[in-house]
PDB file of N, CA and C in Angstrom:
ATOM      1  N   UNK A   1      78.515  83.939  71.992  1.00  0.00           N
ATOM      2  CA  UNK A   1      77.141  83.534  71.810  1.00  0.00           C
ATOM      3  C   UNK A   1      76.207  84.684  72.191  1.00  0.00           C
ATOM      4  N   UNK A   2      74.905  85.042  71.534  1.00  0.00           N
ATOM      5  CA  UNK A   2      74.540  86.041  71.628  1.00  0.00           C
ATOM      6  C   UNK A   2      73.792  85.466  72.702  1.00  0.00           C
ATOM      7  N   UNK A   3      73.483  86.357  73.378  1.00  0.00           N
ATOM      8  CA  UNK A   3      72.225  86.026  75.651  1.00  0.00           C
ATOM      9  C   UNK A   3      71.456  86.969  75.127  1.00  0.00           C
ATOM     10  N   UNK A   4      70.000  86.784  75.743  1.00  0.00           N
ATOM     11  CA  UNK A   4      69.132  87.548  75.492  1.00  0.00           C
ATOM     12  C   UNK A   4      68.513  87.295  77.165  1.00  0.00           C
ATOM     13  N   UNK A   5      68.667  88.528  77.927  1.00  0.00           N
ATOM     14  CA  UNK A   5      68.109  88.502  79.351  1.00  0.00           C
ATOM     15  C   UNK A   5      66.647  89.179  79.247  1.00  0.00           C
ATOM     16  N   UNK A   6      65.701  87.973  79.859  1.00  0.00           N
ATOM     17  CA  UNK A   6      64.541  88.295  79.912  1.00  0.00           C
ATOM     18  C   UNK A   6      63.827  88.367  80.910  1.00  0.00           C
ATOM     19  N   UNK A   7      62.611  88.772  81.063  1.00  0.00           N
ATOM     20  CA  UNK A   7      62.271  88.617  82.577  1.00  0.00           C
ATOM     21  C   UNK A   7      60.602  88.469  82.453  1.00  0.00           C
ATOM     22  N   UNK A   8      60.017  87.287  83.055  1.00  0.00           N
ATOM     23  CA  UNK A   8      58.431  87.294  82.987  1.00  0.00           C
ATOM     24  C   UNK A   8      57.712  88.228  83.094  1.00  0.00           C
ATOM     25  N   UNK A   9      56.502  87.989  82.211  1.00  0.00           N
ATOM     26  CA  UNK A   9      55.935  89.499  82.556  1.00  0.00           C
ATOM     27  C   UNK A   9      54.887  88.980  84.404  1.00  0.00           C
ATOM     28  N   UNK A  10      55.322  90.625  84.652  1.00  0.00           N
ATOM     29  CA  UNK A  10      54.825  90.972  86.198  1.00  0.00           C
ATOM     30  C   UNK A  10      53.813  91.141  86.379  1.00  0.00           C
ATOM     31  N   UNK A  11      53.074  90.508  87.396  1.00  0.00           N
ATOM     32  CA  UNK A  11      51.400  90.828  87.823  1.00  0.00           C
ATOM     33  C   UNK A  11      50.704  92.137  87.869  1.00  0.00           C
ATOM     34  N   UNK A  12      51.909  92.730  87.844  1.00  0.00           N
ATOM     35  CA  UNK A  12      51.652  94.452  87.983  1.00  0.00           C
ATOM     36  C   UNK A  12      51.539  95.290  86.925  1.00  0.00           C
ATOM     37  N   UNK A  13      51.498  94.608  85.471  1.00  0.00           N
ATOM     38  CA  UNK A  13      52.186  95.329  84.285  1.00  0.00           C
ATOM     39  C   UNK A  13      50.828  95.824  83.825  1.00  0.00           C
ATOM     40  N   UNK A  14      49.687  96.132  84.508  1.00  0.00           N
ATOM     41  CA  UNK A  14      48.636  97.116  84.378  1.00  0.00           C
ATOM     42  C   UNK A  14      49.058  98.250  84.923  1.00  0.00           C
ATOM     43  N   UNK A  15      50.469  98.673  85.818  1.00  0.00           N
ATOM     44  CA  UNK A  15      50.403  99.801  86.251  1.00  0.00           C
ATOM     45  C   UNK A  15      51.747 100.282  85.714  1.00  0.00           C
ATOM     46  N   UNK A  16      52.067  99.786  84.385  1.00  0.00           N
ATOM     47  CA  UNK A  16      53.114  99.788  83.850  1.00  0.00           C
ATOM     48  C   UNK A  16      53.481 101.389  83.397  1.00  0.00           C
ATOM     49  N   UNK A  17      54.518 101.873  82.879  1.00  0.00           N
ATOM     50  CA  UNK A  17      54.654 103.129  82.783  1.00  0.00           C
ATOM     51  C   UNK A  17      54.005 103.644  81.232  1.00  0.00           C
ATOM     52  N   UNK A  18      53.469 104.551  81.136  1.00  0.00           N
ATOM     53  CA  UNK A  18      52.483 105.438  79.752  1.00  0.00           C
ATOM     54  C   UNK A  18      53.163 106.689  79.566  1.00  0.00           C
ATOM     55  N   UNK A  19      54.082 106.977  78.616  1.00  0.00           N
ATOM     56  CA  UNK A  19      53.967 108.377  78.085  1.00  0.00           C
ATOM     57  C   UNK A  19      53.330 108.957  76.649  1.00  0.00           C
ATOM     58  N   UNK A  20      52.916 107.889  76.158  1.00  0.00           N
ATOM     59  CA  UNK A  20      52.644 108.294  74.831  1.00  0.00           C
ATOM     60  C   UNK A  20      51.153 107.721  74.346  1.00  0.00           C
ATOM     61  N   UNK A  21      51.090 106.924  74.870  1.00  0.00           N
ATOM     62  CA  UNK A  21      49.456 106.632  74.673  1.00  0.00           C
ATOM     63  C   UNK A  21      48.129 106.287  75.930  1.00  0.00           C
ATOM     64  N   UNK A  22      47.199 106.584  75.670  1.00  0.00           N
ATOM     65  CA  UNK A  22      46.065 106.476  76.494  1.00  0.00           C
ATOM     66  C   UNK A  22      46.200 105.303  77.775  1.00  0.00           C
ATOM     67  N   UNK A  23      45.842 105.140  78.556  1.00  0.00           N
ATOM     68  CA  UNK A  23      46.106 103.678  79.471  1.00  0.00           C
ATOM     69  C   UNK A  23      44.837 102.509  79.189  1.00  0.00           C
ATOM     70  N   UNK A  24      45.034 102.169  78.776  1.00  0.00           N
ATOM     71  CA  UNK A  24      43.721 100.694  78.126  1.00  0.00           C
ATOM     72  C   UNK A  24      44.291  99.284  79.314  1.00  0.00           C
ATOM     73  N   UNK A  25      43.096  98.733  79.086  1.00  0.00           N
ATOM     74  CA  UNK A  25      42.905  97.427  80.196  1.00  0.00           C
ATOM     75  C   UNK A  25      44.402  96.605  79.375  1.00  0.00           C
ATOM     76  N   UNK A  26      45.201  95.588  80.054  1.00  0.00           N
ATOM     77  CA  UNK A  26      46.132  94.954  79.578  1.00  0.00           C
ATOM     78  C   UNK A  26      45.725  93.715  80.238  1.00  0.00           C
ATOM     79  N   UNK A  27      45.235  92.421  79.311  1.00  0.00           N
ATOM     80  CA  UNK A  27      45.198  91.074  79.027  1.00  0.00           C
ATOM     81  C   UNK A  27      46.719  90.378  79.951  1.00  0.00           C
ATOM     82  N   UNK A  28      46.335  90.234  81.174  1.00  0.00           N
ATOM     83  CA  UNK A  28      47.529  89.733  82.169  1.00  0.00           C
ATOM     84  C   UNK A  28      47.995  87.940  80.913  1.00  0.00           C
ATOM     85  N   UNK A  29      47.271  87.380  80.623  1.00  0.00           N
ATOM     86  CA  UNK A  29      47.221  86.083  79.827  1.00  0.00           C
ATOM     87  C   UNK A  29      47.826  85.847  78.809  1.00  0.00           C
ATOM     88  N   UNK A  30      47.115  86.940  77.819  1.00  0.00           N
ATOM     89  CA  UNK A  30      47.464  87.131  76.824  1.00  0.00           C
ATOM     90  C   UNK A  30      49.092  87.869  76.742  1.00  0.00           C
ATOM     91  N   UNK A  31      49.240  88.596  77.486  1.00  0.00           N
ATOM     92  CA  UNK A  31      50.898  89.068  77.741  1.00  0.00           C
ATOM     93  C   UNK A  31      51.656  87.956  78.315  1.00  0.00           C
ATOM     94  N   UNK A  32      51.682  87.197  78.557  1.00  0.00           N
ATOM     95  CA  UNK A  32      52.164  86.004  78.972  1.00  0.00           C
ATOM     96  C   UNK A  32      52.630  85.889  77.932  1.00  0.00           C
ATOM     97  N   UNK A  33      51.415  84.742  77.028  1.00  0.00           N
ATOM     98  CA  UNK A  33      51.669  84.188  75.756  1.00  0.00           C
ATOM     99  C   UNK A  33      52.346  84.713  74.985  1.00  0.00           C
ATOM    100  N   UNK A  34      52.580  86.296  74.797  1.00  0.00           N
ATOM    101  CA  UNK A  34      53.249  86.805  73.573  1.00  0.00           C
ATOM    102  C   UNK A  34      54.595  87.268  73.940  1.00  0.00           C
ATOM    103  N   UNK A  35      54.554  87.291  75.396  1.00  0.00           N
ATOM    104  CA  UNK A  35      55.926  87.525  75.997  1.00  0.00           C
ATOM    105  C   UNK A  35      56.676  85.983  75.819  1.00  0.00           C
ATOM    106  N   UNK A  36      56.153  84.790  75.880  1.00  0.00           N
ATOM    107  CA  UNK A  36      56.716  83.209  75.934  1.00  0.00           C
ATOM    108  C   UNK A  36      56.984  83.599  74.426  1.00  0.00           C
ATOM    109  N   UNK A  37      56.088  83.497  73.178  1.00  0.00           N
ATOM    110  CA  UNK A  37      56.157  83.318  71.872  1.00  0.00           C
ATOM    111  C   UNK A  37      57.531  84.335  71.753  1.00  0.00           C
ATOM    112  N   UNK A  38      58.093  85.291  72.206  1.00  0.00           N
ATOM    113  CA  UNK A  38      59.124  86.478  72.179  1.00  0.00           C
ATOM    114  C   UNK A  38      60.390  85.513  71.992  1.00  0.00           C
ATOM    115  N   UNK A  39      60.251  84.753  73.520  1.00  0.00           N
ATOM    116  CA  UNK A  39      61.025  84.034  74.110  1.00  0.00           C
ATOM    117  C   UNK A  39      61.563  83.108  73.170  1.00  0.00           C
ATOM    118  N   UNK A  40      60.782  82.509  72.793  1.00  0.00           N
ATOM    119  CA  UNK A  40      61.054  80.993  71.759  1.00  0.00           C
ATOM    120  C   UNK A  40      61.560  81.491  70.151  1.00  0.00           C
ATOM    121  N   UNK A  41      60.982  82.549  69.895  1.00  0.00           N
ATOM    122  CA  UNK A  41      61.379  83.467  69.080  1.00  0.00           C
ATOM    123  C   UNK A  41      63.030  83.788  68.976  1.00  0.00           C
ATOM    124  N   UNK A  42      63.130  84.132  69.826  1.00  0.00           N
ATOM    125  CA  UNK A  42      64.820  84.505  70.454  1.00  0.00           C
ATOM    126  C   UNK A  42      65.599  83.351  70.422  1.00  0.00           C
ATOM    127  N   UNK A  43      64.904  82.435  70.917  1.00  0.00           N
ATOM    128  CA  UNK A  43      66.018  80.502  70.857  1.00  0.00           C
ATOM    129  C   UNK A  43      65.864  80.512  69.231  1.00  0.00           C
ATOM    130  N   UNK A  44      64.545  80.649  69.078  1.00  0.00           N
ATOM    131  CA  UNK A  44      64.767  79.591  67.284  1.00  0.00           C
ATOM    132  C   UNK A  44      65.663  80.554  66.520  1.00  0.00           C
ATOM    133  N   UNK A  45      65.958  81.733  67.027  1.00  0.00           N
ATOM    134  CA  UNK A  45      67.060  82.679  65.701  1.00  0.00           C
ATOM    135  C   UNK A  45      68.829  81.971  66.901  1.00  0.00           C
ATOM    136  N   UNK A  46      68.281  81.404  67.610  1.00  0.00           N
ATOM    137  CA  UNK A  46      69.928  81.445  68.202  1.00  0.00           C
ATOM    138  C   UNK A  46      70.480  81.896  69.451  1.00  0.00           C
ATOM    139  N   UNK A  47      69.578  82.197  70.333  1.00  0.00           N
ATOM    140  CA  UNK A  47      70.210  83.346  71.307  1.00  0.00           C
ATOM    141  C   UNK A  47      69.260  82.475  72.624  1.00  0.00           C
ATOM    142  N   UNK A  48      70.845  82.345  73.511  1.00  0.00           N
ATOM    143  CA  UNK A  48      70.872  81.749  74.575  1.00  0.00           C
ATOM    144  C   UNK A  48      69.366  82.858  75.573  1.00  0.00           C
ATOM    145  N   UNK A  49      68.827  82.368  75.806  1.00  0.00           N
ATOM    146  CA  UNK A  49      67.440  82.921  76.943  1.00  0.00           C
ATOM    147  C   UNK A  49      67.702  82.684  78.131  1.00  0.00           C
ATOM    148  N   UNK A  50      68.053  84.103  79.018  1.00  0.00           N
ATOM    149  CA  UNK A  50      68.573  83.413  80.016  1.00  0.00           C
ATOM    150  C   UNK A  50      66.654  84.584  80.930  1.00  0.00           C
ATOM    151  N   UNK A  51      65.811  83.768  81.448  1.00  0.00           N
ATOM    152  CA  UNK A  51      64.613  84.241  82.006  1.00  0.00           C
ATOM    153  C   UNK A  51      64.387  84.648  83.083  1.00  0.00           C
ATOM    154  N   UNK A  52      64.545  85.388  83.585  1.00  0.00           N
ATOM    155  CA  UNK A  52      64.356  85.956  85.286  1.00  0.00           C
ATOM    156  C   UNK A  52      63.119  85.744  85.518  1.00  0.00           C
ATOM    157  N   UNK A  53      62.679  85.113  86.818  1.00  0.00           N
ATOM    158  CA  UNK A  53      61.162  85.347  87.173  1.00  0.00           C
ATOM    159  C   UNK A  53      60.696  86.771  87.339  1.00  0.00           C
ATOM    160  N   UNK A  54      59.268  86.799  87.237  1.00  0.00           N
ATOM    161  CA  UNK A  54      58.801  87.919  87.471  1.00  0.00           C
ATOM    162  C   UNK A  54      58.824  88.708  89.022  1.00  0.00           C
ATOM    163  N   UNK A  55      58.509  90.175  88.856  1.00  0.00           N
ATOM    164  CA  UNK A  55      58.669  90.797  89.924  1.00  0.00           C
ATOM    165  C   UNK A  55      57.376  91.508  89.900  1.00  0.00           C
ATOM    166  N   UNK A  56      56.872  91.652  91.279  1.00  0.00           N
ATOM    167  CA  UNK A  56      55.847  92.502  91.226  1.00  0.00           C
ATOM    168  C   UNK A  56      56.033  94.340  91.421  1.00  0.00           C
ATOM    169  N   UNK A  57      56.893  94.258  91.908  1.00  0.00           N
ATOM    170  CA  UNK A  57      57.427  95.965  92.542  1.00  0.00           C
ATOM    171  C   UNK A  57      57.950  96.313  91.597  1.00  0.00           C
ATOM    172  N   UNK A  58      58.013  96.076  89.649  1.00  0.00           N
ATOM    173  CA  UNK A  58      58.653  96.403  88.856  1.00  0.00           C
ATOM    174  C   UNK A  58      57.785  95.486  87.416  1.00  0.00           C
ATOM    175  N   UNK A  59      56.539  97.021  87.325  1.00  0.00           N
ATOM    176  CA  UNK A  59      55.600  96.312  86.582  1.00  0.00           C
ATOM    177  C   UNK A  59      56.125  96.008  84.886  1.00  0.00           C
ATOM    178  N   UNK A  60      57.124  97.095  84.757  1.00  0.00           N
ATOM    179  CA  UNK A  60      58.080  97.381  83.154  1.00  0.00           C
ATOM    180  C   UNK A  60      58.651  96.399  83.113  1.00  0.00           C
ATOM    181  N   UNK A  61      59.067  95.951  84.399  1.00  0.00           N
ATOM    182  CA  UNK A  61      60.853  95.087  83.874  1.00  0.00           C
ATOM    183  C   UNK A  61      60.956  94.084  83.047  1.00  0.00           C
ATOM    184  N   UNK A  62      59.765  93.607  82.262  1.00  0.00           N
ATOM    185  CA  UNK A  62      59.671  92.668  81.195  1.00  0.00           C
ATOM    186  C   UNK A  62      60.526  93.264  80.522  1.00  0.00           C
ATOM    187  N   UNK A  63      60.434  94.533  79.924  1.00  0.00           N
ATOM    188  CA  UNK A  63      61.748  94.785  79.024  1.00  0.00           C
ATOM    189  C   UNK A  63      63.260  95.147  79.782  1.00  0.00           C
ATOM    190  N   UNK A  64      63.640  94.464  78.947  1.00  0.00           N
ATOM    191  CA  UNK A  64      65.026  93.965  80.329  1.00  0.00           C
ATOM    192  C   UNK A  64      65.974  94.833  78.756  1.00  0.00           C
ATOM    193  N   UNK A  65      65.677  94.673  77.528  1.00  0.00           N
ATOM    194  CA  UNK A  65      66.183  94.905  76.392  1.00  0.00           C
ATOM    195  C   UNK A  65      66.904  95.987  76.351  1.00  0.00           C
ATOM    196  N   UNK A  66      67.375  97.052  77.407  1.00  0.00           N
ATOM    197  CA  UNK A  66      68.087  98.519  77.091  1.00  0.00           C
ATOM    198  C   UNK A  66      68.987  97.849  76.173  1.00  0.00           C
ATOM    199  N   UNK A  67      69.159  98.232  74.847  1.00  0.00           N
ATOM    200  CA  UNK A  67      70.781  98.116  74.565  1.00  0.00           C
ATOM    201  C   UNK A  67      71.923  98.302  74.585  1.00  0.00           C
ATOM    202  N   UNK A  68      72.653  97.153  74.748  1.00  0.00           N
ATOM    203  CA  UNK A  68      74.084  97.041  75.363  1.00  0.00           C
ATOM    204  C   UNK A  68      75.307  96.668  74.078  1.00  0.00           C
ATOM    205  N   UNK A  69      76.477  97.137  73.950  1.00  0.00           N
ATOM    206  CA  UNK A  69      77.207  96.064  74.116  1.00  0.00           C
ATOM    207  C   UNK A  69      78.224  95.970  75.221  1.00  0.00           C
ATOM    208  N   UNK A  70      78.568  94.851  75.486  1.00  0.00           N
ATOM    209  CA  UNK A  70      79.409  93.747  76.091  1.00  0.00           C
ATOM    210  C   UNK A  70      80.360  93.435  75.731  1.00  0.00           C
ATOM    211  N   UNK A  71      81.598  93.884  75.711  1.00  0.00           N
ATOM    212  CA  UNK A  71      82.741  93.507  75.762  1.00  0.00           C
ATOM    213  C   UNK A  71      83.903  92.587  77.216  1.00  0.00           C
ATOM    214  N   UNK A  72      84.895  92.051  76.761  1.00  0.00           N
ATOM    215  CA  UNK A  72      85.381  91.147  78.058  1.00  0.00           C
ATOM    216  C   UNK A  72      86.166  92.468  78.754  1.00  0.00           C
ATOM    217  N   UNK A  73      86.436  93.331  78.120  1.00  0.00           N
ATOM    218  CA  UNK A  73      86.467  94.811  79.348  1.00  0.00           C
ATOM    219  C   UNK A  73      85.865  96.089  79.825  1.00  0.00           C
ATOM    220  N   UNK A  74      84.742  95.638  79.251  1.00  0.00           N
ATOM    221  CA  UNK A  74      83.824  97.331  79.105  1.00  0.00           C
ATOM    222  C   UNK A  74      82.522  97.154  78.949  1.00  0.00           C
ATOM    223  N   UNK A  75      81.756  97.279  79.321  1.00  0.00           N
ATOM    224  CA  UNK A  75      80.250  97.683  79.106  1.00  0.00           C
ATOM    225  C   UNK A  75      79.512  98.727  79.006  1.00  0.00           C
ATOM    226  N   UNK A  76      78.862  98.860  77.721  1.00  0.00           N
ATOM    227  CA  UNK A  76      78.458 100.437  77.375  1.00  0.00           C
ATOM    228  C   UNK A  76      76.814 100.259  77.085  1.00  0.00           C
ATOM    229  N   UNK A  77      76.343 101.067  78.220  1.00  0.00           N
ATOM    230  CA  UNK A  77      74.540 100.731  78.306  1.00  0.00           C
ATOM    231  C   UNK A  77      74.398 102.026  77.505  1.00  0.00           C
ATOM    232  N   UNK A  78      73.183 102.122  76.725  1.00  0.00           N
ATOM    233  CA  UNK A  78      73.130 103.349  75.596  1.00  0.00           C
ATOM    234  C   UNK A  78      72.227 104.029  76.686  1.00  0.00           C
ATOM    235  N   UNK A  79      71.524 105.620  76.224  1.00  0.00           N
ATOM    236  CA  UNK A  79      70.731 105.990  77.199  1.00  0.00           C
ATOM    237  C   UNK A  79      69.247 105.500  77.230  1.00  0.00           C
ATOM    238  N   UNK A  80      68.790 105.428  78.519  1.00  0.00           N
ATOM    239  CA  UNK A  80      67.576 104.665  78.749  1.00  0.00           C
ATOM    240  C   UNK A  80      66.375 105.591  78.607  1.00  0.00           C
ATOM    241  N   UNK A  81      65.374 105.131  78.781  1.00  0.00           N
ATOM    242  CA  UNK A  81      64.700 106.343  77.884  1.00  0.00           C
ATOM    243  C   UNK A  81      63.650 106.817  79.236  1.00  0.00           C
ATOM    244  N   UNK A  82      63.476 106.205  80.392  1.00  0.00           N
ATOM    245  CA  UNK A  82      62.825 106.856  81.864  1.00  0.00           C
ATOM    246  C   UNK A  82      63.986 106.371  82.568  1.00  0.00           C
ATOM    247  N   UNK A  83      63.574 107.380  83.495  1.00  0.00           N
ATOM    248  CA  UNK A  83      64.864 107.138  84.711  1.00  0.00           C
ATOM    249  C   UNK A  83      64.737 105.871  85.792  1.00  0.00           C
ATOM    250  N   UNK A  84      63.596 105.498  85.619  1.00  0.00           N
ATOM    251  CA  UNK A  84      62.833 103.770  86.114  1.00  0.00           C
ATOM    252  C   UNK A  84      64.165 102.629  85.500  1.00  0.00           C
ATOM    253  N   UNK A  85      64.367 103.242  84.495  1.00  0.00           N
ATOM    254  CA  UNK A  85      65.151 102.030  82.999  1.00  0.00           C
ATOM    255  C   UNK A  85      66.768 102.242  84.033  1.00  0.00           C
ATOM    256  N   UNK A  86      66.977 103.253  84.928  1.00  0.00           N
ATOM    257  CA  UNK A  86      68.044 103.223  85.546  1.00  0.00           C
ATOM    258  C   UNK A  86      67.988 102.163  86.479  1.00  0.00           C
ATOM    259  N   UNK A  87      67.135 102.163  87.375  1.00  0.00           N
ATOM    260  CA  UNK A  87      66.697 101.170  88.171  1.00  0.00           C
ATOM    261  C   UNK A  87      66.903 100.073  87.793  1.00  0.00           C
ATOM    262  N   UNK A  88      66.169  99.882  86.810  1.00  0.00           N
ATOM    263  CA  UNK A  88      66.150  98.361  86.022  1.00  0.00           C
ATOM    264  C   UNK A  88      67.189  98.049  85.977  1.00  0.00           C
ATOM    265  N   UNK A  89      68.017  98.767  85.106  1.00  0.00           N
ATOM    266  CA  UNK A  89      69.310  98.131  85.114  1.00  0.00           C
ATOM    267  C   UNK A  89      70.222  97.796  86.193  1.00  0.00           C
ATOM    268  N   UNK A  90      70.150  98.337  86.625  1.00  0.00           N
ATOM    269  CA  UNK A  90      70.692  98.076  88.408  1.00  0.00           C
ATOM    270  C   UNK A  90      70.161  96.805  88.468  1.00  0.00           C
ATOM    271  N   UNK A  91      68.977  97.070  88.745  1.00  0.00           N
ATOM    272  CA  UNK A  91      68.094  95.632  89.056  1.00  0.00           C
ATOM    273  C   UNK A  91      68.161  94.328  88.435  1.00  0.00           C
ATOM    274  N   UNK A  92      68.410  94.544  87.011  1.00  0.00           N
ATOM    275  CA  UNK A  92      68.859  93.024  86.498  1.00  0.00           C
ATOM    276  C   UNK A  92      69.861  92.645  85.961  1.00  0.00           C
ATOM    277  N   UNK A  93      71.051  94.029  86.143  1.00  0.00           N
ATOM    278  CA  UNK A  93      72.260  93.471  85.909  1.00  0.00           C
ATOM    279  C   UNK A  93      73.237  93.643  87.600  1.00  0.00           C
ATOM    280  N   UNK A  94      72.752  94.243  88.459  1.00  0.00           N
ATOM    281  CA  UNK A  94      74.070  94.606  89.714  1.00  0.00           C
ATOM    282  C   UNK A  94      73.603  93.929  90.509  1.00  0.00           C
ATOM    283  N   UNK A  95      72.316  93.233  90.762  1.00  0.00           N
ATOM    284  CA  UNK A  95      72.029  92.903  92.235  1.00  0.00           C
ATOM    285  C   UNK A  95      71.810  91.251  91.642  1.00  0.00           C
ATOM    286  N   UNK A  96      72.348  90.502  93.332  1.00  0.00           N
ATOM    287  CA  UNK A  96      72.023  88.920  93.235  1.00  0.00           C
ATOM    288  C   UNK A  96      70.759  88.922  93.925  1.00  0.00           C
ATOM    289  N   UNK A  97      70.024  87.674  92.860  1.00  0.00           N
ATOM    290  CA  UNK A  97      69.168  87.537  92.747  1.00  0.00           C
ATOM    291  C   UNK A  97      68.959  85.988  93.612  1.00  0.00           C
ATOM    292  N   UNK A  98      67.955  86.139  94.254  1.00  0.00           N
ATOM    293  CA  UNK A  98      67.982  84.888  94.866  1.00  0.00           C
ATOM    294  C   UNK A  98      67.667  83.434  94.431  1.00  0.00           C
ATOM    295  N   UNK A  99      66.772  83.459  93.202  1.00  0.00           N
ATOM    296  CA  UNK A  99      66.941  82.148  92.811  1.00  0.00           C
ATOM    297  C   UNK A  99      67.400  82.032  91.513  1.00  0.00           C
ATOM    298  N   UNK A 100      68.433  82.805  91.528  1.00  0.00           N
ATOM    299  CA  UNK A 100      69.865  82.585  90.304  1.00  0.00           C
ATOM    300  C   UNK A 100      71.350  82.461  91.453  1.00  0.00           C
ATOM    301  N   UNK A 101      71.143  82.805  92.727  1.00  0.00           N
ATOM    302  CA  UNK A 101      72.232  83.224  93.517  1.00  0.00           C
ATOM    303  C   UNK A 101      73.487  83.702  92.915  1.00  0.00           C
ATOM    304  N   UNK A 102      73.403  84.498  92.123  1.00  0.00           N
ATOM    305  CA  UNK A 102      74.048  85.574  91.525  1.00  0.00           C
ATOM    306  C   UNK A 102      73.615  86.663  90.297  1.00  0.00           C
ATOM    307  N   UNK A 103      74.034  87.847  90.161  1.00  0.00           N
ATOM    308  CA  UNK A 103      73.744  88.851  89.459  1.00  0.00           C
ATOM    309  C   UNK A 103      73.320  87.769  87.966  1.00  0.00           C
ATOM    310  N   UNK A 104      72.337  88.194  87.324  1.00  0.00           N
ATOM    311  CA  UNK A 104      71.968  88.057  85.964  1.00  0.00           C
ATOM    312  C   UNK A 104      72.789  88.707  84.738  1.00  0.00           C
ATOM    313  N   UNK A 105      73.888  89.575  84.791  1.00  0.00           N
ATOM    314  CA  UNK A 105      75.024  89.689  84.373  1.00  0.00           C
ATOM    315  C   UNK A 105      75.959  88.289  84.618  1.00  0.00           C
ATOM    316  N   UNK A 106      76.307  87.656  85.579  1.00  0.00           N
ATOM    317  CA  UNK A 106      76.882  86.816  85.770  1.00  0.00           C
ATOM    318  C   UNK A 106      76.413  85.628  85.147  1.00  0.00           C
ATOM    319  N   UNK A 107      74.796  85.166  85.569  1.00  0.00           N
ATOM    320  CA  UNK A 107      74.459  84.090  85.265  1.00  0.00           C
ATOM    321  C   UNK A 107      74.434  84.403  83.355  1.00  0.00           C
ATOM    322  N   UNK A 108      74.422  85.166  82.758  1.00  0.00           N
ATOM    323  CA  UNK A 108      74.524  85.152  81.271  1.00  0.00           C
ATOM    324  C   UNK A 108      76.032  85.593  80.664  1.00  0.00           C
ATOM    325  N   UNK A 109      76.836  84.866  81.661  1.00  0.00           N
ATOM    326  CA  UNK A 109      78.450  85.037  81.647  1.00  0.00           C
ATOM    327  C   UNK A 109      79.008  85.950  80.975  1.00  0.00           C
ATOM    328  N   UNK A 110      78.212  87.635  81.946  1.00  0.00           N
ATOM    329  CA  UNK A 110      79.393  88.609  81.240  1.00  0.00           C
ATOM    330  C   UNK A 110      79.906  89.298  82.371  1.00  0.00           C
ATOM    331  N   UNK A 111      80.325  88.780  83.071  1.00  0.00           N
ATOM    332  CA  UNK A 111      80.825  89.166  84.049  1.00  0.00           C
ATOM    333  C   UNK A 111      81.483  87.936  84.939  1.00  0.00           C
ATOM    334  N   UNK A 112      82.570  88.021  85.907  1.00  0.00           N
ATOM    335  CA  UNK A 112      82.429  86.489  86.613  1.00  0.00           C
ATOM    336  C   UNK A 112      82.859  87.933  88.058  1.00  0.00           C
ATOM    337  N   UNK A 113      82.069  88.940  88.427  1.00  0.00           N
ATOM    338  CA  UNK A 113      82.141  89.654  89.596  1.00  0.00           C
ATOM    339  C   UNK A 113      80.485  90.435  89.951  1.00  0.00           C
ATOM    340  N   UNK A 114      80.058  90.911  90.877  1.00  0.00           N
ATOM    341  CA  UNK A 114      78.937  91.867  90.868  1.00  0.00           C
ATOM    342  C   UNK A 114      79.512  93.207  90.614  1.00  0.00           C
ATOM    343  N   UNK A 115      78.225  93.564  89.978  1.00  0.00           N
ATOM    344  CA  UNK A 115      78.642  95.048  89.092  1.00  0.00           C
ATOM    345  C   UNK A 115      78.293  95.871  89.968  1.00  0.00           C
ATOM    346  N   UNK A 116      79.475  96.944  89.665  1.00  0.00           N
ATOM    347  CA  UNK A 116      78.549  98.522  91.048  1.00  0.00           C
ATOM    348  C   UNK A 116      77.844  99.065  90.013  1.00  0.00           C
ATOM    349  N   UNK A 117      77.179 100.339  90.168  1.00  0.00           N
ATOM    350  CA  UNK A 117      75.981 100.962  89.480  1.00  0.00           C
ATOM    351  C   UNK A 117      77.331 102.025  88.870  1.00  0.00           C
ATOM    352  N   UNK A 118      78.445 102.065  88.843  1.00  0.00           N
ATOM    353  CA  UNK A 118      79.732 102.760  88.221  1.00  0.00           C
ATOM    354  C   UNK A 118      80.037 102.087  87.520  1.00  0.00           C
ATOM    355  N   UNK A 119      80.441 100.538  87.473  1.00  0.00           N
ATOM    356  CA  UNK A 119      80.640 100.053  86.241  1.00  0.00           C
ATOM    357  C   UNK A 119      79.911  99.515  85.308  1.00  0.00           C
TER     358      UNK A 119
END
């Protein structure tokens, strides 16, 4: 079944990361809404939504999307495009999370262990 790991957008995502365009005011509301419409988007084609709450110390991590695939012996993350996106991944696939009480790899059953930042 295809999982699509998502994560609310963060109170912080005005201080989100810019390399390519100007920094303009960002609609905290309106990113909500189009981040939910994403969401429902993703169920109505098929794909299990599994939603992390938001974080404030990680204004990006709405995009949770690096691409992966997932195999039942291997996992191959492609390269991330800031070294923040390293973090992230750490962050929403290796570490338990407290109100999932386990890694978000796990809770979107690709894994049944916590991941080191090696595998």
């Amino acid at each position: 079944m295809l999982t699509a790991i998502t994560r609310a957008v963060s109170p912080a995502i005005a201080n989100c990361q810019l390399s390519f365009i100007p920094r303009q005011p960002i609609n905290l509301a309106k990113a909500r809404e189009q981040h939910r419409a994403y969401e429902q988007l993703l169920e109505k084609l098929g794909a299990r939504v599994v939603s992390l709450p938001a974080d404030p110390d990680l204004p990006d991590s709405v995009f949770v999307e690096d691409p992966a695939v997932v195999l039942d012996e291997l996992a191959v993350i492609f390269p991330l495009g800031a070294a923040v996106h390293l973090y992230m991944t750490f962050f929403n696939f290796c570490r338990v999370h407290q109100s999932l009480r386990v890694t978000p790899a796990m809770q979107a059953w690709l894994t049944d262990h916590v991941w080191t930042i090696e595998e």
